[in-house]
C-alpha atoms as a PDB file:
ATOM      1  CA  UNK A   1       0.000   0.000   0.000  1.00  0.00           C
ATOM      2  CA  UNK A   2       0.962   3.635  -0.274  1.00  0.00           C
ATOM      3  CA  UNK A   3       3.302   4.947   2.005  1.00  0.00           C
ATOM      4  CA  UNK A   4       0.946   8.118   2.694  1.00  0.00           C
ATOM      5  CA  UNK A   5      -1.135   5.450   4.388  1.00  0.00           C
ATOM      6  CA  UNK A   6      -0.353   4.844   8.016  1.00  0.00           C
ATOM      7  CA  UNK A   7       1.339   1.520   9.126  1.00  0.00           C
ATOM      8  CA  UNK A   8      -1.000   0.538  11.375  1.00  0.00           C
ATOM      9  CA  UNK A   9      -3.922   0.827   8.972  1.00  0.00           C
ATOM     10  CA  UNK A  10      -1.817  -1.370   6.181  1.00  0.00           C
ATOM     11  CA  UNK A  11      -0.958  -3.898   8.858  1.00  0.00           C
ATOM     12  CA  UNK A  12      -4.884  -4.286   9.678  1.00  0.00           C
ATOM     13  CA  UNK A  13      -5.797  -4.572   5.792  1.00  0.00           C
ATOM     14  CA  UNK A  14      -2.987  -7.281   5.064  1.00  0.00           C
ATOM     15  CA  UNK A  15      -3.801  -9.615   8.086  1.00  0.00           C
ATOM     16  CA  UNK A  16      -7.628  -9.091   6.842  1.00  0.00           C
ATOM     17  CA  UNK A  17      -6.261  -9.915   3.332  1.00  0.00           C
ATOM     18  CA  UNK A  18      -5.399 -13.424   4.530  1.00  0.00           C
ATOM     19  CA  UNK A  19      -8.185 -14.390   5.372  1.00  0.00           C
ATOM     20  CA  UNK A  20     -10.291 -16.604   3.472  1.00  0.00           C
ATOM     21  CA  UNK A  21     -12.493 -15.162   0.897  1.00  0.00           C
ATOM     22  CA  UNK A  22     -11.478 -11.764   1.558  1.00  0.00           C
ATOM     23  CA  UNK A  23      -9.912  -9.588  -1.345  1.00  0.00           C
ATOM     24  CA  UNK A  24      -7.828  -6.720  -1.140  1.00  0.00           C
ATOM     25  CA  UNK A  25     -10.899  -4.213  -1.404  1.00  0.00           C
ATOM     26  CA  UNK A  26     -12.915  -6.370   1.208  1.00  0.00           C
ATOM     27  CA  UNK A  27      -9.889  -6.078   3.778  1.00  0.00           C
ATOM     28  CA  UNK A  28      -9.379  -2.277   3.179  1.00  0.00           C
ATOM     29  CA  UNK A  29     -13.229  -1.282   3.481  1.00  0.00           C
ATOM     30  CA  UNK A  30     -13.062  -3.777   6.941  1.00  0.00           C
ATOM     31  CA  UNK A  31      -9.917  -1.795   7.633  1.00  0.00           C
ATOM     32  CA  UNK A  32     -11.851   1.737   7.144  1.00  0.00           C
ATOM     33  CA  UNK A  33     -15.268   1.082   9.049  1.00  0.00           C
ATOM     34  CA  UNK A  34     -13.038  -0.343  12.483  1.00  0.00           C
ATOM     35  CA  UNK A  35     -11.698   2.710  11.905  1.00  0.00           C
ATOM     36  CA  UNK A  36     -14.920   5.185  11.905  1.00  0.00           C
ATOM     37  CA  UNK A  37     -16.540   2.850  14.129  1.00  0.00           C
ATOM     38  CA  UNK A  38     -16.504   3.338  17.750  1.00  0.00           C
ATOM     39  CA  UNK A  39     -13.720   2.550  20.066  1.00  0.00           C
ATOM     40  CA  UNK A  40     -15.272  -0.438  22.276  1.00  0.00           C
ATOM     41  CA  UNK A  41     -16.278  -1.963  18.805  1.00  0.00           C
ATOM     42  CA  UNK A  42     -12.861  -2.250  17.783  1.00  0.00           C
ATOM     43  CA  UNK A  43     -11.702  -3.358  22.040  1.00  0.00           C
ATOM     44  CA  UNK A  44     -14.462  -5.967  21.660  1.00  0.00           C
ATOM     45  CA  UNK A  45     -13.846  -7.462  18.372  1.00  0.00           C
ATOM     46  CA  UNK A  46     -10.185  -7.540  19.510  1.00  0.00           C
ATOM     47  CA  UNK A  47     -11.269  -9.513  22.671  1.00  0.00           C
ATOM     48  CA  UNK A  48     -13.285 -11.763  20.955  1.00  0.00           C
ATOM     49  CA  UNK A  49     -10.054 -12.804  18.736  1.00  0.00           C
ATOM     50  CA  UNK A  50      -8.091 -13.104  22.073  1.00  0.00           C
ATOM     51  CA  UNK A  51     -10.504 -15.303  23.851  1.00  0.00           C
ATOM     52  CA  UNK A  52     -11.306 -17.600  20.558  1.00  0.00           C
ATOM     53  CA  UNK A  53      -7.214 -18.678  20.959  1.00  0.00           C
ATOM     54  CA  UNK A  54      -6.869 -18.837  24.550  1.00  0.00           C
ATOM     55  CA  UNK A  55      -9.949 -20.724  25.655  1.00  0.00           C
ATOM     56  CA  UNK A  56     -10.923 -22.787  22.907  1.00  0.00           C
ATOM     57  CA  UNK A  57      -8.964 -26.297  22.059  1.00  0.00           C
ATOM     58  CA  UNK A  58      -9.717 -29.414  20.362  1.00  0.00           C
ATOM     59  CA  UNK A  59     -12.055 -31.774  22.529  1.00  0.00           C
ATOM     60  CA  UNK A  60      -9.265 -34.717  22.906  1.00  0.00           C
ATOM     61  CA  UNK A  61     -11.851 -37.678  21.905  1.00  0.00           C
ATOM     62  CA  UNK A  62     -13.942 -36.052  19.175  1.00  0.00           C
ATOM     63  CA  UNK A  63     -11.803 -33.176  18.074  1.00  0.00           C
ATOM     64  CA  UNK A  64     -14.410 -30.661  17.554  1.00  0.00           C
ATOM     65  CA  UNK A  65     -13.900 -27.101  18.775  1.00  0.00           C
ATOM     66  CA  UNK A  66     -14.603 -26.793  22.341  1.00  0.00           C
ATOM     67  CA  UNK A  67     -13.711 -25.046  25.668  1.00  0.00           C
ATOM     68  CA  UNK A  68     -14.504 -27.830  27.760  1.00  0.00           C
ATOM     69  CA  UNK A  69     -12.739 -31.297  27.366  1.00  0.00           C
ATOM     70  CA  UNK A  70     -14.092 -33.558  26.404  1.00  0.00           C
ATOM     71  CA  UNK A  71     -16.642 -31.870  24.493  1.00  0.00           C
ATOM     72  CA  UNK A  72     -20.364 -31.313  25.717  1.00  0.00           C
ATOM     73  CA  UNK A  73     -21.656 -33.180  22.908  1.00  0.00           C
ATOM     74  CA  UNK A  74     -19.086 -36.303  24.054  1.00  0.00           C
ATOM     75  CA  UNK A  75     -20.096 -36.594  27.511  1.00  0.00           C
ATOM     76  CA  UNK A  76     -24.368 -35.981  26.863  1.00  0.00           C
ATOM     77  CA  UNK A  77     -25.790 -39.307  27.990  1.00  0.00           C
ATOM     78  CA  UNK A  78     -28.782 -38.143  26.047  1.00  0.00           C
ATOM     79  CA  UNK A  79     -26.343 -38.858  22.891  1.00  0.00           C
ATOM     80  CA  UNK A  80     -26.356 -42.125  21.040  1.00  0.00           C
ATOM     81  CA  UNK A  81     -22.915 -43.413  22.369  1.00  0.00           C
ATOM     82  CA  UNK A  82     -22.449 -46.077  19.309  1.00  0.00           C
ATOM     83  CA  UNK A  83     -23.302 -44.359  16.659  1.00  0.00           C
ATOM     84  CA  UNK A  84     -20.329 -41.731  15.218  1.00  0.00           C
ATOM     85  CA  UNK A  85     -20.575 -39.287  12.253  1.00  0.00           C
ATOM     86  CA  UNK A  86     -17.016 -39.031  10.479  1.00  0.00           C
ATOM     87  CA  UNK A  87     -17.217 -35.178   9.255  1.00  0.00           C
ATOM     88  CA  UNK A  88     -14.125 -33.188   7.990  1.00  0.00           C
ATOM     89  CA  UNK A  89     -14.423 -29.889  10.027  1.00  0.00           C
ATOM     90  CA  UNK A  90     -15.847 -27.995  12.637  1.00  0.00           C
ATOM     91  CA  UNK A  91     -18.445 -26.619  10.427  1.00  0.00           C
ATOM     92  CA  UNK A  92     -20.158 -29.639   9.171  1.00  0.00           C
ATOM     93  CA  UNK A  93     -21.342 -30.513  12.806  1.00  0.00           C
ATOM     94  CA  UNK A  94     -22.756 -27.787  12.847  1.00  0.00           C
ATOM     95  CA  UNK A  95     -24.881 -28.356   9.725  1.00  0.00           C
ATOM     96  CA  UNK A  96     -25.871 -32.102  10.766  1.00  0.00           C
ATOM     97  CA  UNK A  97     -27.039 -30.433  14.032  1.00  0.00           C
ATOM     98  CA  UNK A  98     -29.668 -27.919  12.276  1.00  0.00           C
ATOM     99  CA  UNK A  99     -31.027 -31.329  11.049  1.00  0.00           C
ATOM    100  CA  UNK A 100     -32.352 -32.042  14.910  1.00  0.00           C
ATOM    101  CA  UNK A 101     -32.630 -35.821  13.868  1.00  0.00           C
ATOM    102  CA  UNK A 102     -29.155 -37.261  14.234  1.00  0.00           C
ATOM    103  CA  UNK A 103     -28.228 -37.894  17.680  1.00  0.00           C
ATOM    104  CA  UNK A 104     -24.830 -39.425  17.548  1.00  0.00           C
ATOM    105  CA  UNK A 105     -21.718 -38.664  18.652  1.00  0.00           C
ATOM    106  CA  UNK A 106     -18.667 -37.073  15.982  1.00  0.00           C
ATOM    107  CA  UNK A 107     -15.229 -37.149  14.661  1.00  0.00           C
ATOM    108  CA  UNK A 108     -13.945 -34.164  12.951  1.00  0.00           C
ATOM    109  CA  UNK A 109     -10.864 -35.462  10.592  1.00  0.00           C
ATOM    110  CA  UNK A 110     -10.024 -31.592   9.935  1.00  0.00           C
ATOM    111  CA  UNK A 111      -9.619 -32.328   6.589  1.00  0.00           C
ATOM    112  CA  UNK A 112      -9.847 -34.683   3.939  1.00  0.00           C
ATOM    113  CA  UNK A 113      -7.384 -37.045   1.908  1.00  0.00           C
ATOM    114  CA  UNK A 114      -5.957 -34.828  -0.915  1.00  0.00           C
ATOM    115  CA  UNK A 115      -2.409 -35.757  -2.702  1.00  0.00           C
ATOM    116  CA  UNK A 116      -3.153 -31.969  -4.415  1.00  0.00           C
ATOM    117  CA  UNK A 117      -2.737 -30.229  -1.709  1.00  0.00           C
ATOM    118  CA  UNK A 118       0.008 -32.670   0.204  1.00  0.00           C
ATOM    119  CA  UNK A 119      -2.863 -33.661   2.561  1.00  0.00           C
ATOM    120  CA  UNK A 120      -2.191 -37.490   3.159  1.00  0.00           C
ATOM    121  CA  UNK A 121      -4.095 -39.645   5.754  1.00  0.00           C
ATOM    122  CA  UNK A 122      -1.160 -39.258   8.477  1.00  0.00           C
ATOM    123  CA  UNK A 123      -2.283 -35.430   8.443  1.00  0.00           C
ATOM    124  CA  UNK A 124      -5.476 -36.028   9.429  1.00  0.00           C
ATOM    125  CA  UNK A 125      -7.408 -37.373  12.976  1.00  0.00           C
ATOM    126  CA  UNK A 126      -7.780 -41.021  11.218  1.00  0.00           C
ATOM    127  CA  UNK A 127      -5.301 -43.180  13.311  1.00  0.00           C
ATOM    128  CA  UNK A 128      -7.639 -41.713  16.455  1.00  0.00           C
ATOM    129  CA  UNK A 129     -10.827 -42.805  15.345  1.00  0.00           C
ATOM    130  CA  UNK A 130      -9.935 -46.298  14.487  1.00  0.00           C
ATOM    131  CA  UNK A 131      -8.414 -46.423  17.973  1.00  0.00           C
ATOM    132  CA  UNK A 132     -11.764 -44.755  19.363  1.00  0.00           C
ATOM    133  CA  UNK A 133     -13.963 -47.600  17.093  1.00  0.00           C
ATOM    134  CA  UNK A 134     -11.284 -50.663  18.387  1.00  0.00           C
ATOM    135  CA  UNK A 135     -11.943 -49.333  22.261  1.00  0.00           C
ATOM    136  CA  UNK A 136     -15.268 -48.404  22.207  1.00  0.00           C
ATOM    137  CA  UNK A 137     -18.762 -49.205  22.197  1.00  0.00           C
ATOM    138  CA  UNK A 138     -19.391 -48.036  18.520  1.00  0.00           C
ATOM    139  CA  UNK A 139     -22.060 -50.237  16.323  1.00  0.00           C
ATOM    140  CA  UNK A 140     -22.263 -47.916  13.276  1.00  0.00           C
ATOM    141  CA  UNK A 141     -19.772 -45.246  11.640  1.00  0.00           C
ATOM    142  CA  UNK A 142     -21.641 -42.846   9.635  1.00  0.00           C
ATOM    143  CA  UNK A 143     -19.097 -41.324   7.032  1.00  0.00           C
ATOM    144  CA  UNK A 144     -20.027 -38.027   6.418  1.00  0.00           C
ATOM    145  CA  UNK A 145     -17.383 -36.921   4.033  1.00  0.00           C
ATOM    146  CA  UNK A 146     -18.112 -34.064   1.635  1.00  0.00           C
ATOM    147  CA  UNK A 147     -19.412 -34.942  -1.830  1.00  0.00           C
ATOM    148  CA  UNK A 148     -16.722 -34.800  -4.647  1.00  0.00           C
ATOM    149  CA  UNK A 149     -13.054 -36.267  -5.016  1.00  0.00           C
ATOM    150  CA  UNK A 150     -11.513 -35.790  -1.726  1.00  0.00           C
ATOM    151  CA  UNK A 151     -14.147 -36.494   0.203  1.00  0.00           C
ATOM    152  CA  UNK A 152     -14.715 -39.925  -1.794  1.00  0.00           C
ATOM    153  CA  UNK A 153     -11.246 -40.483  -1.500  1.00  0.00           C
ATOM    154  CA  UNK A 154     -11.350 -39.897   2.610  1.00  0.00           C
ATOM    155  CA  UNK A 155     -14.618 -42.220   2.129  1.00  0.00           C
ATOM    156  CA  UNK A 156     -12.805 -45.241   0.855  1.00  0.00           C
ATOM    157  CA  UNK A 157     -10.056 -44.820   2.996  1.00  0.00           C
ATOM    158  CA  UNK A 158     -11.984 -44.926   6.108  1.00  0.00           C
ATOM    159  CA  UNK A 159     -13.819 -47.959   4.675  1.00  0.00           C
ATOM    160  CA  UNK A 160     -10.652 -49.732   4.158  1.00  0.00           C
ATOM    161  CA  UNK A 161      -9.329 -48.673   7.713  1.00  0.00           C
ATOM    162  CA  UNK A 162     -12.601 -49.635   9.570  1.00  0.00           C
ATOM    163  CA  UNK A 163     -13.213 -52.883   7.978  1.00  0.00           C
ATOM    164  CA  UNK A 164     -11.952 -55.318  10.693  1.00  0.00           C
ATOM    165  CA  UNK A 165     -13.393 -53.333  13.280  1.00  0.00           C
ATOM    166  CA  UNK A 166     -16.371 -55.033  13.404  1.00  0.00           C
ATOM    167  CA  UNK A 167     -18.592 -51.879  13.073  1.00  0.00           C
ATOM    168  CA  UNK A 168     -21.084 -51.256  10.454  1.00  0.00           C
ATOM    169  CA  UNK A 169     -19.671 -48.500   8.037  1.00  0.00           C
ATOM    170  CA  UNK A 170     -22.399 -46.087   6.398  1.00  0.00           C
ATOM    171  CA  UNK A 171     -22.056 -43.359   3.609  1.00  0.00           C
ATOM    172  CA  UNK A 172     -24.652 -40.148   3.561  1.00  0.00           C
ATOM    173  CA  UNK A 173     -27.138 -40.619   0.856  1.00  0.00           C
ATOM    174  CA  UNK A 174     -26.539 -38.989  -2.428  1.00  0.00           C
ATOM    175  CA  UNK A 175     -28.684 -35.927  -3.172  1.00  0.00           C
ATOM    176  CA  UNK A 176     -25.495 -33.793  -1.657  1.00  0.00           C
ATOM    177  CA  UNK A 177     -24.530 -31.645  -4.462  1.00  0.00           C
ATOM    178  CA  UNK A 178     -21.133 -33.036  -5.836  1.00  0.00           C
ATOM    179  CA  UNK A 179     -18.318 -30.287  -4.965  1.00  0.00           C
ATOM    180  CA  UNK A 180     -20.179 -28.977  -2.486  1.00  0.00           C
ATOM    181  CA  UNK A 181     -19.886 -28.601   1.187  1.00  0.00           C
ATOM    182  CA  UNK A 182     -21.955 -29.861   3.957  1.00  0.00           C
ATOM    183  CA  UNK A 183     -22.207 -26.375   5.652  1.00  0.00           C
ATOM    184  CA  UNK A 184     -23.845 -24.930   3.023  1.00  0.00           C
ATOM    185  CA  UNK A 185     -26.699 -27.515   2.213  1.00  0.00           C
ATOM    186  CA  UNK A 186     -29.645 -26.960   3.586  1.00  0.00           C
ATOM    187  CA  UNK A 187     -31.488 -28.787   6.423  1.00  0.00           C
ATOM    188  CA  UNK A 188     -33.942 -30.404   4.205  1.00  0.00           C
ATOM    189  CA  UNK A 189     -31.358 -32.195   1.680  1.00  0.00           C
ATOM    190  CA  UNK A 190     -28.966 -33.178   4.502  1.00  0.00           C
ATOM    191  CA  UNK A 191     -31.831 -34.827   6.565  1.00  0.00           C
ATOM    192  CA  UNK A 192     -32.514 -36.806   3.798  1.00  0.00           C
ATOM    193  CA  UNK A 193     -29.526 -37.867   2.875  1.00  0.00           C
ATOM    194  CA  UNK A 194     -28.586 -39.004   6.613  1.00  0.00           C
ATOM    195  CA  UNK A 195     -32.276 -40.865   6.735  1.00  0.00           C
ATOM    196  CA  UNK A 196     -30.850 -42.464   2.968  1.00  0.00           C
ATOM    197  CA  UNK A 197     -27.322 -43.520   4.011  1.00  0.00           C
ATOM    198  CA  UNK A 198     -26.405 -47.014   2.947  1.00  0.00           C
ATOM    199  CA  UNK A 199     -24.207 -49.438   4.166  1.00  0.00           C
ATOM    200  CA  UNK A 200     -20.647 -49.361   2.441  1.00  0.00           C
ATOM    201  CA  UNK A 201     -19.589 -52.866   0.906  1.00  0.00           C
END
């Protein structure tokens, strides 16, 4: 940026820059209304970024976002303790939850198998759930991978991994747009499509 700009306003605009989905004109006009805006505005958004990395971590048996460990959702007895949906982030829990029908437990790979992008299966939270399946209570293991290469890939790996567990491996129904992401279907398609998983061979 121009020099006649002040560092502390370039500073802002770059680290808003890296963010995902945000452009160069997105970051600057974020940049410019924190700046008109008023002061505790700014102080609480800046709190609110403080507090997201010191008190939340990754619930140590489901690895979903939490500030408690384990996770609320992991110790509910009002959850179905053998039933786990294998999702690949944070996000996608939350869309199977707007459903209100499934009422399992989760694993959050953070990720999914892609060679691409040097994402292998040692990078994501595999080797844990297989250990959670082996010392567990778990009957089914809903794979709820996102529709599309990677997550098909993810899919078949998980199948291979899981089959001498015992444990009866689903798949979410089609009707999931291909390439698309579970956090942005709606309630309605995803509902279906857990009520039409199938068993994987």
């Amino acid at each position: 940026m121009s020099s006649a700009i002040p560092e502390p306003v370039t500073k802002l605009a770059e680290a808003f820059s890296r963010l995902p989905g945000v452009g160069p004109k997105t970051a600057s006009r974020l940049t410019y209304f924190l700046l008109r805006a008023p002061e505790d505005y700014s102080l609480s958004l800046a709190a609110a970024l403080t507090d997201l990395k010191a008190l939340t971590r990754f619930c140590s048996v489901c690895f979903n976002i939490t500030v408690d460990d384990p996770c609320p959702i992991c110790i509910s007895r009002e959850r179905d303790a053998d039933t786990i949906a294998v999702i690949e982030e944070p996000l996608d829990l939350m869309a199977l939850e707007r459903t209100g029908i499934y009422k399992g437990r989760y694993h959050v790979l953070h990720g999914a198998i892609s060679p691409v992008s040097g994402i292998g299966p040692d990078d994501l939270k595999i080797r844990e759930l297989v250990a959670r399946v082996e010392n567990g209570d778990t009957r089914e293991v809903i794979i709820a991978t996102n529709p599309g290469m990677e997550g098909d890939a993810t899919a078949m790996y998980l199948q291979r991994e899981l089959a001498g567990t015992g444990v009866v491996v689903t798949r979410l129904a089609r009707g999931l747009p291909t390439g698309g992401d579970l956090e942005y279907v709606d309630s309605v398609t995803l509902m279906q499509a857990l009520e039409g998983r199938s068993q994987l061979a």
